[in-house]
C-alpha atoms as a PDB file:
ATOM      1  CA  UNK A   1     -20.258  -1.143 138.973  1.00  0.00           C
ATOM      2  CA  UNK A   2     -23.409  -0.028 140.387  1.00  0.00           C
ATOM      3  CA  UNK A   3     -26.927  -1.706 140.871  1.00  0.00           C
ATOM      4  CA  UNK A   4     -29.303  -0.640 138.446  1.00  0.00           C
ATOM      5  CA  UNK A   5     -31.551   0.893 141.141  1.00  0.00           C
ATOM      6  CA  UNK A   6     -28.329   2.673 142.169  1.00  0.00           C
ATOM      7  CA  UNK A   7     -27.801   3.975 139.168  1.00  0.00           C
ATOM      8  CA  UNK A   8     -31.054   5.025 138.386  1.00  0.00           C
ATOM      9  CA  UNK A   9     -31.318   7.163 141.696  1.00  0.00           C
ATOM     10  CA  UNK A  10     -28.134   8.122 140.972  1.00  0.00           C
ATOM     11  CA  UNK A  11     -29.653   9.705 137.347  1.00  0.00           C
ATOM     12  CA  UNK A  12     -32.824  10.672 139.816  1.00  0.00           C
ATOM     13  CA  UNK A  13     -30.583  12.946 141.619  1.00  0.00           C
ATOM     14  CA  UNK A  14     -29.168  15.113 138.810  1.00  0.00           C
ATOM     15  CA  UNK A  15     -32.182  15.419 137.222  1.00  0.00           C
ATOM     16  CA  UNK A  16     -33.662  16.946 140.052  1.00  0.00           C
ATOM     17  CA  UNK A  17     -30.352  18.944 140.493  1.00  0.00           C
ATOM     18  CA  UNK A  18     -31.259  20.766 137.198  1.00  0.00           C
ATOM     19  CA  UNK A  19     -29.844  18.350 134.234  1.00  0.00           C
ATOM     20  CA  UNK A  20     -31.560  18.507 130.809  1.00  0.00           C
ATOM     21  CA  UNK A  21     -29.144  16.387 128.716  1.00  0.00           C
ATOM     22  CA  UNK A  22     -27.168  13.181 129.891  1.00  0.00           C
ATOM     23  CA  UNK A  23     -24.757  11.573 127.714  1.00  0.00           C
ATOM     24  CA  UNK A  24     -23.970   8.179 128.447  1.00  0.00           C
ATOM     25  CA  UNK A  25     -20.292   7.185 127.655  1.00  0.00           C
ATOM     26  CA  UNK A  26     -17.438   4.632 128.454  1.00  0.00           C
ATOM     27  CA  UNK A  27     -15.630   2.787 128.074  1.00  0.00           C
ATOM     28  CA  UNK A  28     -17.496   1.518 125.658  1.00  0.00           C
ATOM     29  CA  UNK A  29     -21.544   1.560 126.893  1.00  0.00           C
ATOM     30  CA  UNK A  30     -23.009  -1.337 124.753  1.00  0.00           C
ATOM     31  CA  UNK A  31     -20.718  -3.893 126.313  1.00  0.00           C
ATOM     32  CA  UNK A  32     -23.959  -3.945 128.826  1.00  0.00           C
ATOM     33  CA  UNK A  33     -26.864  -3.560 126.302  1.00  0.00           C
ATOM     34  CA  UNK A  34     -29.511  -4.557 128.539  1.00  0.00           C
ATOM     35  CA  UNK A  35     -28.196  -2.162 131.342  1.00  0.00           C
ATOM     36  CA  UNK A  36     -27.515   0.784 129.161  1.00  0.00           C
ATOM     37  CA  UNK A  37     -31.256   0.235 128.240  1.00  0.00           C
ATOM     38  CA  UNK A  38     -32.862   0.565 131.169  1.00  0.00           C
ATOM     39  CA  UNK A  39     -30.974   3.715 131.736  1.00  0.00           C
ATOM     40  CA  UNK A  40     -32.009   5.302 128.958  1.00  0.00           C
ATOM     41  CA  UNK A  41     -35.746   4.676 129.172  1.00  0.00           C
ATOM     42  CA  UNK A  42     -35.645   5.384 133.036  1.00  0.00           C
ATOM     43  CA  UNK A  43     -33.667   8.908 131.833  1.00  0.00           C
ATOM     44  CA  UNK A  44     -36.431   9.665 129.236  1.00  0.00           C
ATOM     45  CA  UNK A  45     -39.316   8.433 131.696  1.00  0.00           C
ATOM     46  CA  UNK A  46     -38.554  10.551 134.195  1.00  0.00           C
ATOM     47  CA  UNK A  47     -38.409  14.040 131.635  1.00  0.00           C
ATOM     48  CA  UNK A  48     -34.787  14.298 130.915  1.00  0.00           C
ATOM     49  CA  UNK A  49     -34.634  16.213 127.868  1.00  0.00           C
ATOM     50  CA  UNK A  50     -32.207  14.711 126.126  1.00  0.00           C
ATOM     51  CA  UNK A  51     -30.179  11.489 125.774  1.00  0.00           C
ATOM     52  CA  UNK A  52     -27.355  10.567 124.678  1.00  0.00           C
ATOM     53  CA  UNK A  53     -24.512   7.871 123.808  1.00  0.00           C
ATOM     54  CA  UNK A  54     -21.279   7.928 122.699  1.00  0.00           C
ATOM     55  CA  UNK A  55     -20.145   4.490 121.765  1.00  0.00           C
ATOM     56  CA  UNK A  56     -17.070   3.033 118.660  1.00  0.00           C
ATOM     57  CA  UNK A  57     -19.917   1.353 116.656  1.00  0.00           C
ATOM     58  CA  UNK A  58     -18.572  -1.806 117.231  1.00  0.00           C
ATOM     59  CA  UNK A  59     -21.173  -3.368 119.539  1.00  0.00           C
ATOM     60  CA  UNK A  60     -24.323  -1.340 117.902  1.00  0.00           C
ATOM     61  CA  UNK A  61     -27.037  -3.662 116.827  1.00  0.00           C
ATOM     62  CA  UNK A  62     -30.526  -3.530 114.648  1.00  0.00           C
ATOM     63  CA  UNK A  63     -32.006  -5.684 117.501  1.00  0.00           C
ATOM     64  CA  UNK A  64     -31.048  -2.661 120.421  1.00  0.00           C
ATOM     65  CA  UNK A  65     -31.710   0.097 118.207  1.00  0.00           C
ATOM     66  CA  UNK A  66     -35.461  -1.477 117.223  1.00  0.00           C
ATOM     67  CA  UNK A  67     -36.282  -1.825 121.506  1.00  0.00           C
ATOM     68  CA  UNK A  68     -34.625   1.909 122.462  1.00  0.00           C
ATOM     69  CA  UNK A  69     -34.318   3.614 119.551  1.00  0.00           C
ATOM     70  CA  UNK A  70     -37.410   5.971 120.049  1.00  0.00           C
ATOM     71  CA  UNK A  71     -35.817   6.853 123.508  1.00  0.00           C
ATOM     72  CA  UNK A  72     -32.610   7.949 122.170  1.00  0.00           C
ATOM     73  CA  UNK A  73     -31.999  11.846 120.791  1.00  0.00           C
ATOM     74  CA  UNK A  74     -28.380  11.764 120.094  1.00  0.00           C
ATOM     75  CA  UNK A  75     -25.850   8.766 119.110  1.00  0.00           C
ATOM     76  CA  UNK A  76     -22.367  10.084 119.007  1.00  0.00           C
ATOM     77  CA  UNK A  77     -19.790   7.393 117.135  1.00  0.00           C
ATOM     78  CA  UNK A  78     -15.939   7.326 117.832  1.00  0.00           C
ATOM     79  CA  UNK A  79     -14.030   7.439 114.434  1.00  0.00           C
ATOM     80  CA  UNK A  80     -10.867   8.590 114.325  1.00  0.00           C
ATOM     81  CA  UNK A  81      -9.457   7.488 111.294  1.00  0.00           C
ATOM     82  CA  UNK A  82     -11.199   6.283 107.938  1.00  0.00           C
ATOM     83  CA  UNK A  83      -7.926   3.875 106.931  1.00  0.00           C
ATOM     84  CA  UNK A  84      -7.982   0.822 108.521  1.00  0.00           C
ATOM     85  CA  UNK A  85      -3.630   1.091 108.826  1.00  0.00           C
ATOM     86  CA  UNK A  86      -3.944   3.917 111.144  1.00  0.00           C
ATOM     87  CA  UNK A  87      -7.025   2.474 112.869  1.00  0.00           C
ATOM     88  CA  UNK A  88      -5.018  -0.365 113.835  1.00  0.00           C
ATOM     89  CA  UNK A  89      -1.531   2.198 115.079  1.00  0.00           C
ATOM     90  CA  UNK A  90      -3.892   4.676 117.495  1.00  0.00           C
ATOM     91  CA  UNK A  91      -5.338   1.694 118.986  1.00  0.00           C
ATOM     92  CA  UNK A  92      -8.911   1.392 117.620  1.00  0.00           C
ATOM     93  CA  UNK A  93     -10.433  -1.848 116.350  1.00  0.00           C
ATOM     94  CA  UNK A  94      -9.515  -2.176 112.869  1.00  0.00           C
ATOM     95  CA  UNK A  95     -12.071  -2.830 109.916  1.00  0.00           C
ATOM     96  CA  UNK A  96     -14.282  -0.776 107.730  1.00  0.00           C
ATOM     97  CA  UNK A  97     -15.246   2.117 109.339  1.00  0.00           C
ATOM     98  CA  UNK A  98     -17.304   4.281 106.746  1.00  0.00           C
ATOM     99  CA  UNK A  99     -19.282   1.259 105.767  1.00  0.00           C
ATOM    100  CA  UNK A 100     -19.795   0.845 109.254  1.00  0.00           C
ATOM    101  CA  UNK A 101     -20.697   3.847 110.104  1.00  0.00           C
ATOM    102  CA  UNK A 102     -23.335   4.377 107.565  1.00  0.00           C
ATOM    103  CA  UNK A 103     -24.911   1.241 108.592  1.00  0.00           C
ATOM    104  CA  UNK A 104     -25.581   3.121 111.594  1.00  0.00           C
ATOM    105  CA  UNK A 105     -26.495   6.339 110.299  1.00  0.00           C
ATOM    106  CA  UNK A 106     -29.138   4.186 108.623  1.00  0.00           C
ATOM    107  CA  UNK A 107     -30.457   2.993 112.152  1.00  0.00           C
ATOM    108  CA  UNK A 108     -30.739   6.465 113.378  1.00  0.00           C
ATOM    109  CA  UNK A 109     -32.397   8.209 109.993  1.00  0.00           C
ATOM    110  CA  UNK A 110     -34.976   5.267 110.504  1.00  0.00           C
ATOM    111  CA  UNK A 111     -35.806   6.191 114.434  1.00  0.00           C
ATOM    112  CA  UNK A 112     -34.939   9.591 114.004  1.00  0.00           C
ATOM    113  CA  UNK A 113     -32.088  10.040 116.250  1.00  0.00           C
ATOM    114  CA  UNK A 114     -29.823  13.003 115.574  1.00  0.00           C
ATOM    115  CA  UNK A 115     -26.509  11.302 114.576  1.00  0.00           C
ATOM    116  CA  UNK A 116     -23.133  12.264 115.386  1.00  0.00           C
ATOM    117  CA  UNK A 117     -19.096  11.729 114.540  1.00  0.00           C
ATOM    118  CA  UNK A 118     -16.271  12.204 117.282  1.00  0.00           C
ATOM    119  CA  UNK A 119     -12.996  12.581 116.591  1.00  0.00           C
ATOM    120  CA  UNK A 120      -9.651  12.808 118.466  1.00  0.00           C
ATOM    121  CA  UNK A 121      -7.062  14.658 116.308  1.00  0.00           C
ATOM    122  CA  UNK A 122      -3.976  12.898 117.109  1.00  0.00           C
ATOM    123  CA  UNK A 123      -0.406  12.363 115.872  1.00  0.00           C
ATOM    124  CA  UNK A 124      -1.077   9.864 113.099  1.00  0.00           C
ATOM    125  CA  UNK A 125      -4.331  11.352 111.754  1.00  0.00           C
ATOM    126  CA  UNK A 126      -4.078  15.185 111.629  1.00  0.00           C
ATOM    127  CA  UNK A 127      -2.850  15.188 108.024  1.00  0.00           C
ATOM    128  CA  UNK A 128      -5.717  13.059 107.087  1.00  0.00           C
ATOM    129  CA  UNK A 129      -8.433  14.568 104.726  1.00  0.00           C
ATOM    130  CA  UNK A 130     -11.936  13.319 106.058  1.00  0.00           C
ATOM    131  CA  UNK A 131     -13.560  15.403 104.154  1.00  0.00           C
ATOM    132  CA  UNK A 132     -15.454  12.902 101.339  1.00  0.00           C
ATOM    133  CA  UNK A 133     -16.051  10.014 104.531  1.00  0.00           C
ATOM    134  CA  UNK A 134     -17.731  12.843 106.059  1.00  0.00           C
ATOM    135  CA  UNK A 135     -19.467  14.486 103.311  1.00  0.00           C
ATOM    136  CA  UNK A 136     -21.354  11.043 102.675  1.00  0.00           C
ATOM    137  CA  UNK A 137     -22.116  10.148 106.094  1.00  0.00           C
ATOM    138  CA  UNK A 138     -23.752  13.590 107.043  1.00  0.00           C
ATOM    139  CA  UNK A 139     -23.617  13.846 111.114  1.00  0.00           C
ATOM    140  CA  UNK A 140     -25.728  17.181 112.290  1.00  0.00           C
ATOM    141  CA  UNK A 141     -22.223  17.605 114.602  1.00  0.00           C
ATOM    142  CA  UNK A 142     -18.279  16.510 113.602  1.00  0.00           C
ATOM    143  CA  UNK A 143     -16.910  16.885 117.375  1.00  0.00           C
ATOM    144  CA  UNK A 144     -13.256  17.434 116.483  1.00  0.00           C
ATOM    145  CA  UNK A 145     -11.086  17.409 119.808  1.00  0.00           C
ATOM    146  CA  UNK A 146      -7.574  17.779 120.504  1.00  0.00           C
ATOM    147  CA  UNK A 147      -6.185  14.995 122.194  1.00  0.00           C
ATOM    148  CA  UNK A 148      -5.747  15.484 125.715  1.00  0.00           C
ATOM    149  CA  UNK A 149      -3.186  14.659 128.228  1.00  0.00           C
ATOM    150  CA  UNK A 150      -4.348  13.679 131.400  1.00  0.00           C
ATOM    151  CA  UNK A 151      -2.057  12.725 134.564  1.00  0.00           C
ATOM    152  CA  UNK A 152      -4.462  10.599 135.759  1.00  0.00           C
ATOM    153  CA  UNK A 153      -5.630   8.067 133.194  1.00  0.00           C
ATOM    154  CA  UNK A 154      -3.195   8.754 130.180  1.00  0.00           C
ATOM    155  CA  UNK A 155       0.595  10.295 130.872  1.00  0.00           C
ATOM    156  CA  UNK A 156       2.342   6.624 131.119  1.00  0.00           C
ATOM    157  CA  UNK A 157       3.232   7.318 134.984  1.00  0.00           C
ATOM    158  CA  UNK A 158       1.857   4.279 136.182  1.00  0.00           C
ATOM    159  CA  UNK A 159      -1.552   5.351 134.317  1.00  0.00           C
ATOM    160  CA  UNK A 160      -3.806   2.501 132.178  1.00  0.00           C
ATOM    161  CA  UNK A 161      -2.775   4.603 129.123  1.00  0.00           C
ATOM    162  CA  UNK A 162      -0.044   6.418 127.837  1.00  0.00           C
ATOM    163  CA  UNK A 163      -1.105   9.096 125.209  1.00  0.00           C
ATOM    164  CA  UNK A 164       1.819  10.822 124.892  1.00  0.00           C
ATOM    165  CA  UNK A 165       3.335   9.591 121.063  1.00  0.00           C
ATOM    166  CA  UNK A 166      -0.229  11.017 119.712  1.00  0.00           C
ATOM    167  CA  UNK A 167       0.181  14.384 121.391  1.00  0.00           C
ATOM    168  CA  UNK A 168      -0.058  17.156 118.692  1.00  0.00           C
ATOM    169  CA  UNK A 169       0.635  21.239 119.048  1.00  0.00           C
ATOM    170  CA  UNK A 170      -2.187  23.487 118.803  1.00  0.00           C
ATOM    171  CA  UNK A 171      -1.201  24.636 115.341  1.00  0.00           C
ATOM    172  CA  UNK A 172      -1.079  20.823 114.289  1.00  0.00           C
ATOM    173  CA  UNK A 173      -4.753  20.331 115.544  1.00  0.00           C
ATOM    174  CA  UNK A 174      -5.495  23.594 113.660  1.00  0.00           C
ATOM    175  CA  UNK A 175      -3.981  22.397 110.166  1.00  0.00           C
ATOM    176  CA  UNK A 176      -6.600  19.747 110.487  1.00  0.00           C
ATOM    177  CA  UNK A 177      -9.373  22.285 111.723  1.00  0.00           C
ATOM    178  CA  UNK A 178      -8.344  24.375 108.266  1.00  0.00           C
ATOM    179  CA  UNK A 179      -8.520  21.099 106.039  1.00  0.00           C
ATOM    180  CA  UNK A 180     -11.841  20.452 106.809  1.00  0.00           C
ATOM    181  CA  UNK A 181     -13.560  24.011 107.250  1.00  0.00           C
ATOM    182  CA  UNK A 182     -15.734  23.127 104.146  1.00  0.00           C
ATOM    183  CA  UNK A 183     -18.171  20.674 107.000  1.00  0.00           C
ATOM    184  CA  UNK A 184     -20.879  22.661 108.197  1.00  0.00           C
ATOM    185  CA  UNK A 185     -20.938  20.201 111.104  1.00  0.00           C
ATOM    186  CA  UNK A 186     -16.974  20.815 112.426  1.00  0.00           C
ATOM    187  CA  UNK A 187     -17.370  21.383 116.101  1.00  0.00           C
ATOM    188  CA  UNK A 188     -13.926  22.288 117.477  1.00  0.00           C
ATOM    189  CA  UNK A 189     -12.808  21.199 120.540  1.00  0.00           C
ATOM    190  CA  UNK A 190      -8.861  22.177 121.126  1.00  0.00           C
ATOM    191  CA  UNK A 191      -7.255  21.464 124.916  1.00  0.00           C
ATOM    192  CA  UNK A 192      -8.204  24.964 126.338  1.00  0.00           C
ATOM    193  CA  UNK A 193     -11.480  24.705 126.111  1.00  0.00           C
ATOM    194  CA  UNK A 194     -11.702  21.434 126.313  1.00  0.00           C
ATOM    195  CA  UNK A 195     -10.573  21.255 130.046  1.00  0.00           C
ATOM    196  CA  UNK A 196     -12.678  21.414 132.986  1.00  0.00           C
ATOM    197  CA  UNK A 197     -15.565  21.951 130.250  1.00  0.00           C
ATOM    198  CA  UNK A 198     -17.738  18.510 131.223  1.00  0.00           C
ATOM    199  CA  UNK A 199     -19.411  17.397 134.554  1.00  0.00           C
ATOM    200  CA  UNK A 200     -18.517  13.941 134.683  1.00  0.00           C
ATOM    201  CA  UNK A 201     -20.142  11.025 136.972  1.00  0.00           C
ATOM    202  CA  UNK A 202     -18.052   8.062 137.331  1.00  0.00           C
ATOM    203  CA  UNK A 203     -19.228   4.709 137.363  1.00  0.00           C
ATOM    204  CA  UNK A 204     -19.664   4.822 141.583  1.00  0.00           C
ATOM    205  CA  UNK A 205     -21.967   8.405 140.318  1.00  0.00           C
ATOM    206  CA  UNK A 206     -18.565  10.422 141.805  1.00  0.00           C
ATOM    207  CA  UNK A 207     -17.798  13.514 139.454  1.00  0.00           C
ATOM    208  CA  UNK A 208     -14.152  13.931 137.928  1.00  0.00           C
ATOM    209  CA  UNK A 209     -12.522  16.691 138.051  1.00  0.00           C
ATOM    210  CA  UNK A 210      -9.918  17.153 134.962  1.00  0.00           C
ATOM    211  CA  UNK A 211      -7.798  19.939 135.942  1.00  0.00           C
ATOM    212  CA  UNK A 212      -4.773  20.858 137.874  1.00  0.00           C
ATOM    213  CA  UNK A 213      -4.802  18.056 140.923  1.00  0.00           C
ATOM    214  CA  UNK A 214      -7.030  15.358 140.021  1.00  0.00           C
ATOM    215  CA  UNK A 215     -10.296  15.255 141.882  1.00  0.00           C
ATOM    216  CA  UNK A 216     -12.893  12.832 142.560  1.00  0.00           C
ATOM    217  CA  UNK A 217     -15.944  13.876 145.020  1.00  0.00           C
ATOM    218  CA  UNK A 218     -17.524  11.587 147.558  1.00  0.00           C
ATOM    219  CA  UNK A 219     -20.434   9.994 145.704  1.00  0.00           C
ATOM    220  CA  UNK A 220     -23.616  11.691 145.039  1.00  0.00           C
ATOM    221  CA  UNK A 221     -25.817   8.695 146.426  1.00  0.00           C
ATOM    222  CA  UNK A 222     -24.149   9.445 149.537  1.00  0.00           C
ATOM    223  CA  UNK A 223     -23.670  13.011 149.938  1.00  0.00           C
ATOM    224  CA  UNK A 224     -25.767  14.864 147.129  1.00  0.00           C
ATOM    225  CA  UNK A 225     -25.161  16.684 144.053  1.00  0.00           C
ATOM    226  CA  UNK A 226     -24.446  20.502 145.614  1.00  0.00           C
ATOM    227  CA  UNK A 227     -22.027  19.181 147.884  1.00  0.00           C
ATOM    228  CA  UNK A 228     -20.416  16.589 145.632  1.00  0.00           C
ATOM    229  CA  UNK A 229     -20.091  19.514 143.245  1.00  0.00           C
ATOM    230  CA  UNK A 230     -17.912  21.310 145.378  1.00  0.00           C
ATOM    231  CA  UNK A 231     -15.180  18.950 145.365  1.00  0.00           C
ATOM    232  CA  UNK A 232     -14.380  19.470 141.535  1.00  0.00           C
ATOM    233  CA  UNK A 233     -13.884  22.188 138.928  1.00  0.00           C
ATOM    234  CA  UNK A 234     -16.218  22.821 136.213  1.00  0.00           C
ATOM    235  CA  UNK A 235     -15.559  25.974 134.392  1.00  0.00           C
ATOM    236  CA  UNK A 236     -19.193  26.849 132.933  1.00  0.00           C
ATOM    237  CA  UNK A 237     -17.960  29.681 130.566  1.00  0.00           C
ATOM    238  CA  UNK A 238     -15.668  26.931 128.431  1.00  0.00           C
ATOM    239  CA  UNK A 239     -18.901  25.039 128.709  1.00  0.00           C
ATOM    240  CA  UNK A 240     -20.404  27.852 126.511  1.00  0.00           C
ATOM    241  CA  UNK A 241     -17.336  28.316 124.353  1.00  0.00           C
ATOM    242  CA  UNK A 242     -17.360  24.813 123.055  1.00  0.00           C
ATOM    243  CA  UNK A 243     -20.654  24.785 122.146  1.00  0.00           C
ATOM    244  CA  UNK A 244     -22.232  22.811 125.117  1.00  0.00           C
ATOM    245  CA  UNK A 245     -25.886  23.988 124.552  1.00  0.00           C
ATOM    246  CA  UNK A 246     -27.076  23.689 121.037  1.00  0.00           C
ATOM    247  CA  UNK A 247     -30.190  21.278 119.466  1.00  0.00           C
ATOM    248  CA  UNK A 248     -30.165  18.067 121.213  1.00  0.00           C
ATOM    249  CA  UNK A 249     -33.811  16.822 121.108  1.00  0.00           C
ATOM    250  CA  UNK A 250     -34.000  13.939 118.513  1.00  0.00           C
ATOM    251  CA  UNK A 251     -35.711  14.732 114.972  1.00  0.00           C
ATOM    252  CA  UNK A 252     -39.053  13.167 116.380  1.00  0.00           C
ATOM    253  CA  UNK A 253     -40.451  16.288 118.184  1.00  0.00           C
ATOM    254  CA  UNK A 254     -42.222  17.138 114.500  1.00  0.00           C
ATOM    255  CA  UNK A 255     -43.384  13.490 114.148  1.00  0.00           C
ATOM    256  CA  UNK A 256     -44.748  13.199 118.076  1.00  0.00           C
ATOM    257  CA  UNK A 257     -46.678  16.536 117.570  1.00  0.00           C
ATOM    258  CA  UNK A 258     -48.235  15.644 114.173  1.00  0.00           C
ATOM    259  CA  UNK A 259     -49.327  12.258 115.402  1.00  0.00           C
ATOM    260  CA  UNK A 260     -48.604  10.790 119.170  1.00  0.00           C
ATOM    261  CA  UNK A 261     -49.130   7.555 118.894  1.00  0.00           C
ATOM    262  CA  UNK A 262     -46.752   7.269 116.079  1.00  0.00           C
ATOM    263  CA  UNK A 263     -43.981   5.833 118.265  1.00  0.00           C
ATOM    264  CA  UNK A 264     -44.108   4.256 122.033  1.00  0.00           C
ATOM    265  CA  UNK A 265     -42.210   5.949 124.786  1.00  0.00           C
END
């Protein structure tokens, strides 16, 4: 929604605000390849640590991956089934996911990019055993969230969405936590600390806040980061408790050290 110089100041501002790690997300980010690419060598050009993208795999391709691969740390990839049948009844794109997804894994061992699995535990997939899809395809981190109502985009009350027939209790979401405690990746993420957890820029670079009344503050291009902050809540120790700060730098550092010129940034 933004000009790319927008958006670029936009990332500017936060980095000089004190962000190491940006995670672009949707939506679905490679519907705008060539856009998503300039943001993320702009965010590595001017010294963010890390980058990130969370996208459902559907849109990845060899061609994107060969031009920004070596700028990427982290690709994150929506699955939240491994059966096409349920695929098709929570609303993602049916298909082959595993052999989908290792295609991708692929692309990242080859420019070292750390790679990554997301999952919303739901309604129709909580009894599901993941554990051999998951086994193969190896991600260094299986996020695992709860799925989460939100009043604002998801509770069927004149809302886009209307999550409410996946909603699962807490000791549902934990019967799939327990069937899958063998995967030295499983990152839990259940709905209490889950909330309020992530600082959030919208796609006018206005943060979201996901708690109690909804929030959205002026936009940073117009009134800063500090004072944009104000407007929302971000509740830093659940930030800690879900694991926010762990290894994000892609598995080039080693390469980069040992010989510089081995890739272009």
């Amino acid at each position: 929604m933004l000009s790319l110089h927008e958006a670029k100041r936009g990332i500017l501002l936060v980095k000089e605000a004190g962000m190491r790690k940006i995670n672009f997300a949707g939506g679905e980010p490679f519907l705008y390849p060539d856009f998503l690419g300039e943001l993320v060598v702009y965010s590595k050009n001017i010294g963010v640590e890390a980058v990130s993208i969370v996208s459902n795999g559907s849109k990845i391709t060899s061609s994107f991956m060969r031009q920004y691969g070596s700028y990427i740390d982290v690709l994150a990839v929506s699955c939240d089934s491994f059966a096409s049948e349920t695929n098709k009844v929570i609303g993602r794109k049916s298909g082959a996911p595993l052999r989908r997804l290792l295609q991708i894994r692929s692309w990242c061992s080859q420019y070292r990019i750390k790679f990554k699995v997301n999952t919303v535990v739901n309604r129709f997939n909580y009894r599901e055993d993941m554990n051999d899809s998951i086994g193969q395809l190896q991600p260094f981190r299986w996020k695992c969230f709860q799925v989460l109502l939100d009043e604002s985009e998801n509770n069927g009350d004149g809302t886009l969405r209307d999550a409410r027939p996946l909603l699962i209790s807490k000791a549902e979401y934990e019967t799939f936590i327990a069937n899958h405690a063998g995967q030295p990746s499983l990152i839990q993420e259940p709905n209490d600390i889950m909330r309020s957890s992530y600082l959030i820029l919208d796609e006018y670079m206005r943060f979201l806040g996901k708690e109690g009344d909804y929030a959205v503050s002026d936009s940073i291009l117009d009134v800063g980061v500090q004072k944009a902050l104000q407007s929302v809540l971000w509740r830093q120790s659940r930030f800690y408790q879900r694991d926010g700060v762990y290894d994000w730098k892609s598995n080039r550092a080693g390469l980069i050290q040992e010989n510089p010129s081995a890739l272009n940034w």
